[in-house]
C-alpha atoms as a PDB file:
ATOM      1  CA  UNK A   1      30.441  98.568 131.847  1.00  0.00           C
ATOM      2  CA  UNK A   2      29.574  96.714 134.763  1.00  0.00           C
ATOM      3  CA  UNK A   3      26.337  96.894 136.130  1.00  0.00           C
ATOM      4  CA  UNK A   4      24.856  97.868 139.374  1.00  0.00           C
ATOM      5  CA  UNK A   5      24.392  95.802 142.097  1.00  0.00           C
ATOM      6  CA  UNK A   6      20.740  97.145 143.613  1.00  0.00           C
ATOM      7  CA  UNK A   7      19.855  95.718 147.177  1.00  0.00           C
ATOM      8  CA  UNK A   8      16.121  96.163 147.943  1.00  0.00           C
ATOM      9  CA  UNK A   9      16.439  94.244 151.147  1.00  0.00           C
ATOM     10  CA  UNK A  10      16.537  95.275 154.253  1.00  0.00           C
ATOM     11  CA  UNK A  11      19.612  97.353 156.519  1.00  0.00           C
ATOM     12  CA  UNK A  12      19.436  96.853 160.415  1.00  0.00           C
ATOM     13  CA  UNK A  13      21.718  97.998 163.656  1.00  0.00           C
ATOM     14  CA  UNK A  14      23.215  94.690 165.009  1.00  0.00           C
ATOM     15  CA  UNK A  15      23.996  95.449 169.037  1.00  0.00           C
ATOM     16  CA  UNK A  16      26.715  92.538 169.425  1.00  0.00           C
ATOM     17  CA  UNK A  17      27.683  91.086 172.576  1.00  0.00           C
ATOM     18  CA  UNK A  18      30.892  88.416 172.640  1.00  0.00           C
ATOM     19  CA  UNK A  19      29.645  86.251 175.614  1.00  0.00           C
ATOM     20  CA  UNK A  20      31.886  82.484 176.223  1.00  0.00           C
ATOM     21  CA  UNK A  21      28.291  80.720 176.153  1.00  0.00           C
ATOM     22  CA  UNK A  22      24.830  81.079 175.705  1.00  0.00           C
ATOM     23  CA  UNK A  23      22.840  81.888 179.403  1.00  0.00           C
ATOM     24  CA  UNK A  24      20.579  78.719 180.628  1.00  0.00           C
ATOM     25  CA  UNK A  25      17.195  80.037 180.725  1.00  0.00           C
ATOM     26  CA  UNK A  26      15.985  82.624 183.352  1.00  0.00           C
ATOM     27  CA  UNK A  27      19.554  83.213 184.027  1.00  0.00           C
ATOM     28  CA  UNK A  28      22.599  86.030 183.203  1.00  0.00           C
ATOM     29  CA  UNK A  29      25.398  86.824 181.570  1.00  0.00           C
ATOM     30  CA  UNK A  30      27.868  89.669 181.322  1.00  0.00           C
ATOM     31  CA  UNK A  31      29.299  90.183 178.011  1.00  0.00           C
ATOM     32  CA  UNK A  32      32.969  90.137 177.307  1.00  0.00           C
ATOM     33  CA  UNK A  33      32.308  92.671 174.530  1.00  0.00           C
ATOM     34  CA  UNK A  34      29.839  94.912 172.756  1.00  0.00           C
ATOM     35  CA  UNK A  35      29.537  96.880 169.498  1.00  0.00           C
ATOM     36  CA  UNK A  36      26.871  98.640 167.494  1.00  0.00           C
ATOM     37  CA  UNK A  37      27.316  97.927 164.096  1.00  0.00           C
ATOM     38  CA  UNK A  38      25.165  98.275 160.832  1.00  0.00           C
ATOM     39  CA  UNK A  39      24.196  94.976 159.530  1.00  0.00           C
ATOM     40  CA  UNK A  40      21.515  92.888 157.808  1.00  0.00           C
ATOM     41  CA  UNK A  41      21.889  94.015 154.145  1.00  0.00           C
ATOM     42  CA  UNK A  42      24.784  95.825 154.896  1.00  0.00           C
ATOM     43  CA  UNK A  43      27.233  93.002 155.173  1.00  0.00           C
ATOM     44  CA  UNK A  44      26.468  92.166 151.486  1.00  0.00           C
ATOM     45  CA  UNK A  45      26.085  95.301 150.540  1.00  0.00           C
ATOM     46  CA  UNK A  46      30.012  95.754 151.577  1.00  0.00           C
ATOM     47  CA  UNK A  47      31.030  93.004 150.011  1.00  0.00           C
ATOM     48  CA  UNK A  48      29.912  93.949 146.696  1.00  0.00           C
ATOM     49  CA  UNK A  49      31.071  97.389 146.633  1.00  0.00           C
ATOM     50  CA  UNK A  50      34.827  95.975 148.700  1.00  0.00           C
ATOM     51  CA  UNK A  51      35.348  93.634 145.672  1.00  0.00           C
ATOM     52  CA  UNK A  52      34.549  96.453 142.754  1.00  0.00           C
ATOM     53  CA  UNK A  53      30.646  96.599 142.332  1.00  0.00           C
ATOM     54  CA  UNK A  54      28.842  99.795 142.686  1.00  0.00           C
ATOM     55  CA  UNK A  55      26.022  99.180 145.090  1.00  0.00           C
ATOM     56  CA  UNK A  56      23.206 101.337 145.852  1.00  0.00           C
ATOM     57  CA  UNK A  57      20.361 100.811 148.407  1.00  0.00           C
ATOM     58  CA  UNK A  58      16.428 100.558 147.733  1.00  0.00           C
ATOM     59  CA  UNK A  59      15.492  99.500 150.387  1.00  0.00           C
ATOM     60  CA  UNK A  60      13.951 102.020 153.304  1.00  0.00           C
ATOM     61  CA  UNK A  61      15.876 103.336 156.432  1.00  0.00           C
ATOM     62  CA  UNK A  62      14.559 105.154 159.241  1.00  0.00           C
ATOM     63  CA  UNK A  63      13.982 108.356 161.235  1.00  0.00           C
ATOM     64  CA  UNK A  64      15.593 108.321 164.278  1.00  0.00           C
ATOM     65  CA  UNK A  65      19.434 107.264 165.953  1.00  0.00           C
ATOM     66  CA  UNK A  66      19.602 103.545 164.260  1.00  0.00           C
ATOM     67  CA  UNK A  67      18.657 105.005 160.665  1.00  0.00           C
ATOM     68  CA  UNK A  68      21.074 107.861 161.048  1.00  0.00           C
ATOM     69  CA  UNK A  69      24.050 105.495 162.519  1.00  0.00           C
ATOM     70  CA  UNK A  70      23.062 103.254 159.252  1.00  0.00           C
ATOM     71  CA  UNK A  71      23.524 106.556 156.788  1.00  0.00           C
ATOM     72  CA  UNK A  72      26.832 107.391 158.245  1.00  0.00           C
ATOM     73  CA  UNK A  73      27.426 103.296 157.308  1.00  0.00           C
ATOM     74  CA  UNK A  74      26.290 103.832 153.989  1.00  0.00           C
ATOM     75  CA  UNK A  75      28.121 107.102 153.106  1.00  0.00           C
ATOM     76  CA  UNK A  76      31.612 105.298 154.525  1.00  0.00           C
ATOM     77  CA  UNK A  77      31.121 103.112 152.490  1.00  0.00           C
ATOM     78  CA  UNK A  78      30.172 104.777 149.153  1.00  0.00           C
ATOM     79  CA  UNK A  79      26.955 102.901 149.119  1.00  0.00           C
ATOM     80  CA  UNK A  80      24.169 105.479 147.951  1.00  0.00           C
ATOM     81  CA  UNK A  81      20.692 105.436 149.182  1.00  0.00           C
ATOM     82  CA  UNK A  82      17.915 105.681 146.317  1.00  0.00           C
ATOM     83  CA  UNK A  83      15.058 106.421 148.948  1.00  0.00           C
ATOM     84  CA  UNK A  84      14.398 108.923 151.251  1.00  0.00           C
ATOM     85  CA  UNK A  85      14.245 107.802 154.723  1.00  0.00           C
ATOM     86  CA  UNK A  86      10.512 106.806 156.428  1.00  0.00           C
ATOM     87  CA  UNK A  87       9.085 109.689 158.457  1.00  0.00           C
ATOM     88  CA  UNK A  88       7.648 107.823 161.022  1.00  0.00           C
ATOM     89  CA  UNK A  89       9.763 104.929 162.432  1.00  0.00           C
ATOM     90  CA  UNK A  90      13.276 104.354 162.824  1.00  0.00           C
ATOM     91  CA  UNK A  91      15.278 101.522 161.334  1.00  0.00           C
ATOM     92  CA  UNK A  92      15.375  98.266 162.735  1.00  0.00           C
ATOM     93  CA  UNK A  93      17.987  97.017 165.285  1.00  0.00           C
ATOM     94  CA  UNK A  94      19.110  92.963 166.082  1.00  0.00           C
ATOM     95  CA  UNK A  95      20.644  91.786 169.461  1.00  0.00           C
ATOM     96  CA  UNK A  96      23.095  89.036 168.105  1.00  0.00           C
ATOM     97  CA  UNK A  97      25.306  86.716 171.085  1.00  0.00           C
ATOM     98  CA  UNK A  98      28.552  85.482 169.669  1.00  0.00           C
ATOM     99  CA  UNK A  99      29.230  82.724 171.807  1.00  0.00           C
ATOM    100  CA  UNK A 100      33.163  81.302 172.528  1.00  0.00           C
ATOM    101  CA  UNK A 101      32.362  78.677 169.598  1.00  0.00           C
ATOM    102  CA  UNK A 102      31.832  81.505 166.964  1.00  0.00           C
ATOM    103  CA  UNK A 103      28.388  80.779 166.780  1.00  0.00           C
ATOM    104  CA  UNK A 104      25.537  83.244 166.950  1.00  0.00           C
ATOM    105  CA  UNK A 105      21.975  84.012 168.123  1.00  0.00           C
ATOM    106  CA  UNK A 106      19.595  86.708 167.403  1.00  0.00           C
ATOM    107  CA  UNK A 107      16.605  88.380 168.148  1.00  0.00           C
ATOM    108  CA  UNK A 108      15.687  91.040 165.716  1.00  0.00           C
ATOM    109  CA  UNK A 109      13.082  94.065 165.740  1.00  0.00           C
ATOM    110  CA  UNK A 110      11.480  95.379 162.711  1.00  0.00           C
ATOM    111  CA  UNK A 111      11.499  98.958 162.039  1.00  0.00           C
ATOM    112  CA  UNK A 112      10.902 101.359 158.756  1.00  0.00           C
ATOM    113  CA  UNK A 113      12.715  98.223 156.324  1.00  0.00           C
ATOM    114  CA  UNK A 114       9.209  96.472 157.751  1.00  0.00           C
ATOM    115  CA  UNK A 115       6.992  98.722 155.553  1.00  0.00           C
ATOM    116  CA  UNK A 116       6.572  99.515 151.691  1.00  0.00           C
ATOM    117  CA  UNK A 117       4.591 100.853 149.468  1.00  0.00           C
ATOM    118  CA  UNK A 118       4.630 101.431 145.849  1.00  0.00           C
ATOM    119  CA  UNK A 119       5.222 104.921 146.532  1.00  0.00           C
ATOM    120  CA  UNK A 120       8.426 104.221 147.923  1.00  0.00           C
ATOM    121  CA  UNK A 121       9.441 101.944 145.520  1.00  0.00           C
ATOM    122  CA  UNK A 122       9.045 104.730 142.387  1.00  0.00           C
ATOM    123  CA  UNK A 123      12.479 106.512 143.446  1.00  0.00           C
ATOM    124  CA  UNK A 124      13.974 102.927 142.456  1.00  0.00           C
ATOM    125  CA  UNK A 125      14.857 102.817 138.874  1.00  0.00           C
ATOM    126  CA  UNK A 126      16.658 100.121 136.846  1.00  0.00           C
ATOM    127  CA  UNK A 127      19.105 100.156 134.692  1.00  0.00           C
ATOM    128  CA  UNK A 128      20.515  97.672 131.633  1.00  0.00           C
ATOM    129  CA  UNK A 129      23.179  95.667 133.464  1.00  0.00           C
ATOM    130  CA  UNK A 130      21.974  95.444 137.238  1.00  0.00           C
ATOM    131  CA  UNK A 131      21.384  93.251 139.283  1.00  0.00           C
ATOM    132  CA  UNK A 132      18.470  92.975 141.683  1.00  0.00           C
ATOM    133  CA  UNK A 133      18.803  91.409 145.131  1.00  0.00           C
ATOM    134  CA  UNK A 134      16.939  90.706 147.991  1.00  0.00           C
ATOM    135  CA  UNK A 135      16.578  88.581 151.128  1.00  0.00           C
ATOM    136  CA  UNK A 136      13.866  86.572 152.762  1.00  0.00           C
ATOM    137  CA  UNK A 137      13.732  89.471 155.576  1.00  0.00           C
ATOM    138  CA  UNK A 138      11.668  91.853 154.013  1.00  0.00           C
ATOM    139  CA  UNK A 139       9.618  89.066 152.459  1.00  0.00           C
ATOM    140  CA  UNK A 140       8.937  87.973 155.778  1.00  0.00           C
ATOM    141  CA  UNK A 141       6.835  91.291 157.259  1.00  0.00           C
ATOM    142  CA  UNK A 142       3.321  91.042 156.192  1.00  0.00           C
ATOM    143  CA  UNK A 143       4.053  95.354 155.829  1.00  0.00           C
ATOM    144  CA  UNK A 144       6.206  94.947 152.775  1.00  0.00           C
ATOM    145  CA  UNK A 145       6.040  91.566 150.995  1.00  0.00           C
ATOM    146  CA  UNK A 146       2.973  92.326 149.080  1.00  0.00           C
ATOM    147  CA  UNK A 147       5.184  95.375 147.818  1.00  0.00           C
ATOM    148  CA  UNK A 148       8.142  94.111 147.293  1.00  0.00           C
ATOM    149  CA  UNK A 149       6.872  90.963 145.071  1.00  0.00           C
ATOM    150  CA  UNK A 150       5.098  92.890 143.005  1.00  0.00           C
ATOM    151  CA  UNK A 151       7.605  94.658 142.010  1.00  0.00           C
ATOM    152  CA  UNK A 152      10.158  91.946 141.771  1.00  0.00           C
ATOM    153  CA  UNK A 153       7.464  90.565 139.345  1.00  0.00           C
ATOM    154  CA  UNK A 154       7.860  93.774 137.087  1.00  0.00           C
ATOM    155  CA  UNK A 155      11.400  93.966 136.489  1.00  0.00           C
ATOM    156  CA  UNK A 156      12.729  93.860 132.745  1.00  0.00           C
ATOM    157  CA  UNK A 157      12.967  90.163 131.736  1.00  0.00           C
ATOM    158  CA  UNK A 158      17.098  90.685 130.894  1.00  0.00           C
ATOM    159  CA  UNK A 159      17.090  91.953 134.589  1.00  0.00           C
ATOM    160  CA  UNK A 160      19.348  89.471 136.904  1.00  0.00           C
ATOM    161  CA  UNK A 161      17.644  89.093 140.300  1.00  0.00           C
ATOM    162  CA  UNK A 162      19.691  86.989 143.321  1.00  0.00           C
ATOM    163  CA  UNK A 163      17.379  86.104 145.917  1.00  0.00           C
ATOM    164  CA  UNK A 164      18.462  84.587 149.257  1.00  0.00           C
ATOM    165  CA  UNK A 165      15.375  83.206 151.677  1.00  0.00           C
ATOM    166  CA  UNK A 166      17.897  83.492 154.938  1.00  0.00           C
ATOM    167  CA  UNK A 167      16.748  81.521 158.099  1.00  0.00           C
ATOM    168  CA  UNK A 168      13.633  83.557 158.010  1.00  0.00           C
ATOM    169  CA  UNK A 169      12.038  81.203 155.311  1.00  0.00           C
ATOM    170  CA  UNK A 170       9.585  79.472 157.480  1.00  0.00           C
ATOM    171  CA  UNK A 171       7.909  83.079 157.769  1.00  0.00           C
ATOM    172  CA  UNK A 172       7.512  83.518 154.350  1.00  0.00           C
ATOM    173  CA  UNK A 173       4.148  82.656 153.049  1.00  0.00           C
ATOM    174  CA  UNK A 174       4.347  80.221 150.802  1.00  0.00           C
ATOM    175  CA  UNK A 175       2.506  81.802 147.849  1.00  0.00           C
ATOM    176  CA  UNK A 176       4.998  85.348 148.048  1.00  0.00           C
ATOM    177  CA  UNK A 177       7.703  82.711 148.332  1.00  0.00           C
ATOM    178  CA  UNK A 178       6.968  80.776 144.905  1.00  0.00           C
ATOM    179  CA  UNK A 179       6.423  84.267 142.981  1.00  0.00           C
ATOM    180  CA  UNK A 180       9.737  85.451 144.072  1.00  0.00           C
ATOM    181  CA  UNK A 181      11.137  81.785 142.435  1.00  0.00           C
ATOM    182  CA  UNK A 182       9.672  81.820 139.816  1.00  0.00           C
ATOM    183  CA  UNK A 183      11.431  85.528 138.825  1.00  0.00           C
ATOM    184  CA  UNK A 184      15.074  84.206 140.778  1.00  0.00           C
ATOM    185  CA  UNK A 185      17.848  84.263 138.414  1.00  0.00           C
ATOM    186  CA  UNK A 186      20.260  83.219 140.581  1.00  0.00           C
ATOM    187  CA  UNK A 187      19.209  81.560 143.834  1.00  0.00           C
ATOM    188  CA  UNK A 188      21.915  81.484 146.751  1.00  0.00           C
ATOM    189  CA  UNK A 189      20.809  79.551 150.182  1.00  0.00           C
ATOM    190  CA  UNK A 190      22.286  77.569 152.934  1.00  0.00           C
ATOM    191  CA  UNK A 191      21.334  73.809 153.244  1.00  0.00           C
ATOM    192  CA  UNK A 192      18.477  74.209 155.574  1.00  0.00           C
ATOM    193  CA  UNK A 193      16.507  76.614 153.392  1.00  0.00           C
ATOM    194  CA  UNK A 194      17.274  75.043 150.249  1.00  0.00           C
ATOM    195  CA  UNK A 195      15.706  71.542 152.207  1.00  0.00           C
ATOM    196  CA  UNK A 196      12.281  74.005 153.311  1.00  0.00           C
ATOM    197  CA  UNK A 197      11.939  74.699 149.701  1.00  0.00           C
ATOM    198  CA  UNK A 198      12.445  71.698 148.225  1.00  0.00           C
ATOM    199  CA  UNK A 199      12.311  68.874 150.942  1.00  0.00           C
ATOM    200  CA  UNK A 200      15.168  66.599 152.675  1.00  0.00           C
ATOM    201  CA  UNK A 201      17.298  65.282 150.557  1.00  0.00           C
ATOM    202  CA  UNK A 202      21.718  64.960 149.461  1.00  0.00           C
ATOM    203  CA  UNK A 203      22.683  68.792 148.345  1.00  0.00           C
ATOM    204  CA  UNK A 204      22.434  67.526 144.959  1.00  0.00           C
ATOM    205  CA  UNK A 205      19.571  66.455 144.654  1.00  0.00           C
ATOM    206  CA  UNK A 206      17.491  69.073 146.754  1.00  0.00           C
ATOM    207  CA  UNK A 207      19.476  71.581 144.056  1.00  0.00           C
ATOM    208  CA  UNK A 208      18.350  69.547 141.113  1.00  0.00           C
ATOM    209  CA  UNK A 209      14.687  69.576 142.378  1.00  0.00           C
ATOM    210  CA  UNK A 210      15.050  73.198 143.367  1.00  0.00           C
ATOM    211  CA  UNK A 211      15.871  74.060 139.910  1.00  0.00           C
ATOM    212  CA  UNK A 212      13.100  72.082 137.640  1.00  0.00           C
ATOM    213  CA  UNK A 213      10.337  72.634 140.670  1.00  0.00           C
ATOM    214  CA  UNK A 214      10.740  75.779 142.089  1.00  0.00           C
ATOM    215  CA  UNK A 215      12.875  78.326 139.763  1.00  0.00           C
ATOM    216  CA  UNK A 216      12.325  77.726 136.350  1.00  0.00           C
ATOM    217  CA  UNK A 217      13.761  81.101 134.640  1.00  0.00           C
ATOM    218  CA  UNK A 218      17.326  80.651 137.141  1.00  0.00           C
ATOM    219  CA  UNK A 219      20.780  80.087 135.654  1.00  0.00           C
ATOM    220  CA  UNK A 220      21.494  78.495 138.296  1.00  0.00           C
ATOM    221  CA  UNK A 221      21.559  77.529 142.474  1.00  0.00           C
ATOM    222  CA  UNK A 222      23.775  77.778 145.326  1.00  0.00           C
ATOM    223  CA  UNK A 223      23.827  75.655 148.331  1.00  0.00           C
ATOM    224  CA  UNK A 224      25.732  77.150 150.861  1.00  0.00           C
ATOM    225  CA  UNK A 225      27.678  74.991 153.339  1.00  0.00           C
ATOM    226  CA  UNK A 226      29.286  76.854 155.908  1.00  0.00           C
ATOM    227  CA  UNK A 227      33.573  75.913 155.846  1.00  0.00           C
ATOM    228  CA  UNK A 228      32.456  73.315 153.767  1.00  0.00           C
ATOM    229  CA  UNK A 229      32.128  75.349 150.935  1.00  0.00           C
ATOM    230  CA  UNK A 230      29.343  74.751 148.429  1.00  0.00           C
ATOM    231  CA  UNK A 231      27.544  73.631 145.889  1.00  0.00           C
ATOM    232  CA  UNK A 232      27.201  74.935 142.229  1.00  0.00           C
ATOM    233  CA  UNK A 233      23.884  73.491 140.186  1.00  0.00           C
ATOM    234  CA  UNK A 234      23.814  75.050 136.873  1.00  0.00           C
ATOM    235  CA  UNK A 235      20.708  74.973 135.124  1.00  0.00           C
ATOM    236  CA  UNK A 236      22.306  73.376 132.263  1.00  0.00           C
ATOM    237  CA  UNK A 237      22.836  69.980 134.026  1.00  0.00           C
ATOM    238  CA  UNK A 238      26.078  70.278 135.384  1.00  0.00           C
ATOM    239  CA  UNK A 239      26.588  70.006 139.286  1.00  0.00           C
ATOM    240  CA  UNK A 240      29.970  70.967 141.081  1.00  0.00           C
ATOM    241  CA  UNK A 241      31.042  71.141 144.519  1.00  0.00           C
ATOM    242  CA  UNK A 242      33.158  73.920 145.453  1.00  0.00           C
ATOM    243  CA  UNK A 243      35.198  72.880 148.813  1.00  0.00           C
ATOM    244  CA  UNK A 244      35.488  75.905 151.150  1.00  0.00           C
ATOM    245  CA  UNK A 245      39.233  76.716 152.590  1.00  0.00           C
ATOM    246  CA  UNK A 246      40.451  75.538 156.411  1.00  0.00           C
ATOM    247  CA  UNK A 247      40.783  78.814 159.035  1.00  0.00           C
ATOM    248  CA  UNK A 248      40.476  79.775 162.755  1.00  0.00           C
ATOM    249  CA  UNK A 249      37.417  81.241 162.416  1.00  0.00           C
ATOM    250  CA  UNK A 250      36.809  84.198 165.271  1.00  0.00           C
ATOM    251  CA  UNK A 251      33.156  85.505 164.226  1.00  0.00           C
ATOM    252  CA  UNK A 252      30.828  83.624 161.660  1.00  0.00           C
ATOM    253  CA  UNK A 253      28.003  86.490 161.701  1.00  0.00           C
ATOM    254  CA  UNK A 254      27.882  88.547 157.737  1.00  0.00           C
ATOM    255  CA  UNK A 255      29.385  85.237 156.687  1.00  0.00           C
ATOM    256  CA  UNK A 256      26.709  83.749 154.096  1.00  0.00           C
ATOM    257  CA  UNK A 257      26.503  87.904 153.207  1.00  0.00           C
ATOM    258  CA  UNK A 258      29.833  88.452 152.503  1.00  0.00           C
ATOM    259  CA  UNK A 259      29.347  84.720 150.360  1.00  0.00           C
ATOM    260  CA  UNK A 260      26.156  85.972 148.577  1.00  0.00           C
ATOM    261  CA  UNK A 261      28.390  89.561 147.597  1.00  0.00           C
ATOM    262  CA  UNK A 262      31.275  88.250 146.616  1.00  0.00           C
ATOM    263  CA  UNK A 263      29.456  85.444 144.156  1.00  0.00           C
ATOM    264  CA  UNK A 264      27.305  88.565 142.260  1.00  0.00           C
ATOM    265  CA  UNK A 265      30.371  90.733 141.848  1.00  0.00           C
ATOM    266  CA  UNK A 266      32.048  88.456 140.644  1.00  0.00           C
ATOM    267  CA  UNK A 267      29.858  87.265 137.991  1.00  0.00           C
ATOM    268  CA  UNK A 268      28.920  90.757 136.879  1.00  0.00           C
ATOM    269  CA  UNK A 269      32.597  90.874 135.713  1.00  0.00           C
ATOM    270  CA  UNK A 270      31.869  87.407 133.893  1.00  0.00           C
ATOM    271  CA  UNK A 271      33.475  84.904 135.985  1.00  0.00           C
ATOM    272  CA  UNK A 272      32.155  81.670 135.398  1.00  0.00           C
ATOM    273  CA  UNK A 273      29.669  80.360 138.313  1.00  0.00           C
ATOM    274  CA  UNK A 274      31.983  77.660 140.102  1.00  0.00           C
ATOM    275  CA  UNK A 275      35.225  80.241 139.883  1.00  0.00           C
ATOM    276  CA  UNK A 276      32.763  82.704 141.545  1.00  0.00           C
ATOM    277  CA  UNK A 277      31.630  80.533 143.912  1.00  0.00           C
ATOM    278  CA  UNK A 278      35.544  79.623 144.919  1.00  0.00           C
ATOM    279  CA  UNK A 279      36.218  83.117 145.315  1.00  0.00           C
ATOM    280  CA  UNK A 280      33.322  83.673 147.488  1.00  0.00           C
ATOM    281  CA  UNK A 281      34.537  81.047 149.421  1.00  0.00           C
ATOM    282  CA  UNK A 282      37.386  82.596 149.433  1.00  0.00           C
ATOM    283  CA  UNK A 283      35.910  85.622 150.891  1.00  0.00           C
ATOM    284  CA  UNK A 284      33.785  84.248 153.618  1.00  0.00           C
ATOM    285  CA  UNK A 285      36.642  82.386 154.514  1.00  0.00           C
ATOM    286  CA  UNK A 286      38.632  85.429 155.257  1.00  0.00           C
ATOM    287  CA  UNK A 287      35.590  87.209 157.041  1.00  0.00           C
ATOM    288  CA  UNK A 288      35.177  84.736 159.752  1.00  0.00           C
ATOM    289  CA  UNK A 289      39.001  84.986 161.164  1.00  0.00           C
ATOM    290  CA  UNK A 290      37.594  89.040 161.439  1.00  0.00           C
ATOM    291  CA  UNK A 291      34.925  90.422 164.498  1.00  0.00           C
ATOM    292  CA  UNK A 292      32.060  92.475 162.901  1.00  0.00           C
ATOM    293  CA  UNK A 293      29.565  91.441 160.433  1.00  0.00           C
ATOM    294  CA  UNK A 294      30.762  93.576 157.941  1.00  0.00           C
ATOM    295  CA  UNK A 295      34.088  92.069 157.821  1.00  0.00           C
ATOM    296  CA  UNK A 296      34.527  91.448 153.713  1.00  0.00           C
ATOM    297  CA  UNK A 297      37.864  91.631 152.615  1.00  0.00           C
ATOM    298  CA  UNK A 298      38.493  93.592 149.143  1.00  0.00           C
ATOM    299  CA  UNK A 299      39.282  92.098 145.902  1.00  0.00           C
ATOM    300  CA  UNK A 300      42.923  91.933 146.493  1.00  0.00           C
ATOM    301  CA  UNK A 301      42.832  90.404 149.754  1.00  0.00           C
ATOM    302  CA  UNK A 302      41.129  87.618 148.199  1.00  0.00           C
ATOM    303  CA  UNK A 303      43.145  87.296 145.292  1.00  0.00           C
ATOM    304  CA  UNK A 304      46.032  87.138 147.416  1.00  0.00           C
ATOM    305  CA  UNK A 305      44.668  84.740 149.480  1.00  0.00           C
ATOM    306  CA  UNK A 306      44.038  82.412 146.370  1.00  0.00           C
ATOM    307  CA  UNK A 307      47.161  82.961 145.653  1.00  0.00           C
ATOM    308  CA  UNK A 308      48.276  81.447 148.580  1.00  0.00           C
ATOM    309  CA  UNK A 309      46.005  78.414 148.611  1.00  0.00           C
ATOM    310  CA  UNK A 310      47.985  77.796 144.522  1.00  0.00           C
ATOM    311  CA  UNK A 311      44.786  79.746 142.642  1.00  0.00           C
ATOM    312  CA  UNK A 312      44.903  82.816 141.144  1.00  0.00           C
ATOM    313  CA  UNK A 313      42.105  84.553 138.704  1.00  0.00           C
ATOM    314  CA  UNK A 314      42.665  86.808 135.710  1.00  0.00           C
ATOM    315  CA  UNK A 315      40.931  89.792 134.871  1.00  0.00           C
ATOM    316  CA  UNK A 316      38.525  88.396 133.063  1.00  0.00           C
ATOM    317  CA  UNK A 317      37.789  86.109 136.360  1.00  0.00           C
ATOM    318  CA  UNK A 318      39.725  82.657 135.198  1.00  0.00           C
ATOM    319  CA  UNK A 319      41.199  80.576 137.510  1.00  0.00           C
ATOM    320  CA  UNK A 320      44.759  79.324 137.036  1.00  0.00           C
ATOM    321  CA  UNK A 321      46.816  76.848 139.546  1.00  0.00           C
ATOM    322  CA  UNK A 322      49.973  78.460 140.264  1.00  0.00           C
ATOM    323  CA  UNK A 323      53.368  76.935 140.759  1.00  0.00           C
ATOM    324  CA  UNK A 324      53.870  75.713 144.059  1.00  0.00           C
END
């Protein structure tokens, strides 16, 4: 049976607005759009449960409108929540811009996903065959890192725990930020991060150094590289990289999510690291040429869309060329 995917990150309301550019300083804009959306640790969330893996929430969520909107998220979605919700704050919310180019900008405010304590942690129980993620976010607020490291520290040693730093690395002290390394089975980052951890450097070679410096008990590391796709460094020695696929992309925000969901569900069905890093390619390809951060496309979406680009994969996650 497969296991579990268990997020202990953090879930936040996105308020999106679509503007055609960014506004200079000390000037306006009026948005061409705007939605309220759940988002944060939702977008991976999704896509882990959209491509087969049942997912379930540690993480805290609020009192208040923004917690409740990010329930009715959760139930939709047939993600269950293992904690009960913080009496005394609401969840957190981010403004993102989506400017004309696809690009984005945020500016985030902490709410009850800010604050742990082992208390709330105890409701979180782990079971033979999970997997354990979380993101730099929650490793960021001096409220819950302490918290949250421990406990990352405590998990069974057969436990498999996927860790991705997210922008938010330089606001991770450097001491949590090695402990949570040290435990990372699989480590999934874009370029910039992986070059704050391990210094400037070809993708190669910052993965090498990331691997024998930084996370000594990992399988392996993924450098993510936007529609260039990425690259696979398996702690074994070998290095591949794993070209992403050509669309019109429409919305890039939940991409590096939908990425870092994809890539765990499919190795908890045993699909070799580099044919799970081409299908989460796969998959963040198809959720930029969608609006909304939670955007993942299910697992036959992206098989068909393999299919289409000559690659298929078999149940027991193979890849094949197909006839063209």
């Amino acid at each position: 049976m497969r296991g579990r995917l268990v997020h202990v990150g953090s879930a936040v309301v996105d308020y999106v607005y679509r503007i055609d550019a960014l506004p200079a300083a000390g000037t306006e804009k009026t948005a061409t759009s705007y939605a309220r959306v759940a988002g944060g640790g939702f977008n991976m969330m999704v896509a882990a449960s959209r491509t087969g893996m049942k997912v379930v929430f540690g993480g805290q969520l609020g009192t208040g409108p923004d917690g409740d909107f990010l329930r009715a998220a959760f139930a939709a979605e047939g993600i269950e929540t293992l904690t009960p919700p913080s009496p005394s704050m609401d969840s957190g919310n981010c403004v993102a811009m989506i400017s004309g180019d696809a690009e984005r900008t945020f500016v985030s405010w902490p709410g009850a996903e800010s604050q742990l304590t082992p208390a709330m942690m105890k409701p979180v129980t782990i079971m033979a065959g999970d997997w354990v993620f979380t993101s730099g976010y929650t490793l960021s607020y001096p409220g819950s890192r302490d918290v949250l490291t421990d406990w990352i520290e405590a998990l069974p040693a057969d436990i498999a725990f996927v860790f991705d730093p997210t922008p938010v690395i330089a606001y991770i002290p450097r001491s949590i930020l090695d402990r949570v390394l040290a435990r990372t089975t699989w480590l999934s980052c874009n370029t910039n991060e992986a070059a704050e951890i391990a210094g400037a450097g070809d993708a190669q070679t910052v993965a090498i150094r990331l691997l024998a410096e930084h996370c000594p008990r990992a399988e392996g590391v993924v450098i993510r590289a936007g529609a260039h796709g990425c690259l696979v460094r398996i702690a074994d020695g070998g290095t591949r990289a794993v070209p992403g696929f050509k669309v019109e992309a429409v919305d890039t925000n939940g991409a590096g999510d939908t990425h870092i969901g994809a890539f765990i569900s499919a190795l908890s069905r045993s699909t070799p690291p580099c044919e799970a890093a081409r299908y989460a390619n796969a998959a963040a390809a198809l959720s930029v040429t969608r609006h909304g951060g939670s955007s993942a496309p299910t697992h036959e979406e992206i098989q068909e869309f393999l299919n289409q680009h000559g690659l298929a994969t078999t149940a027991h996650g193979r890849e094949e060329a197909t006839a063209t």
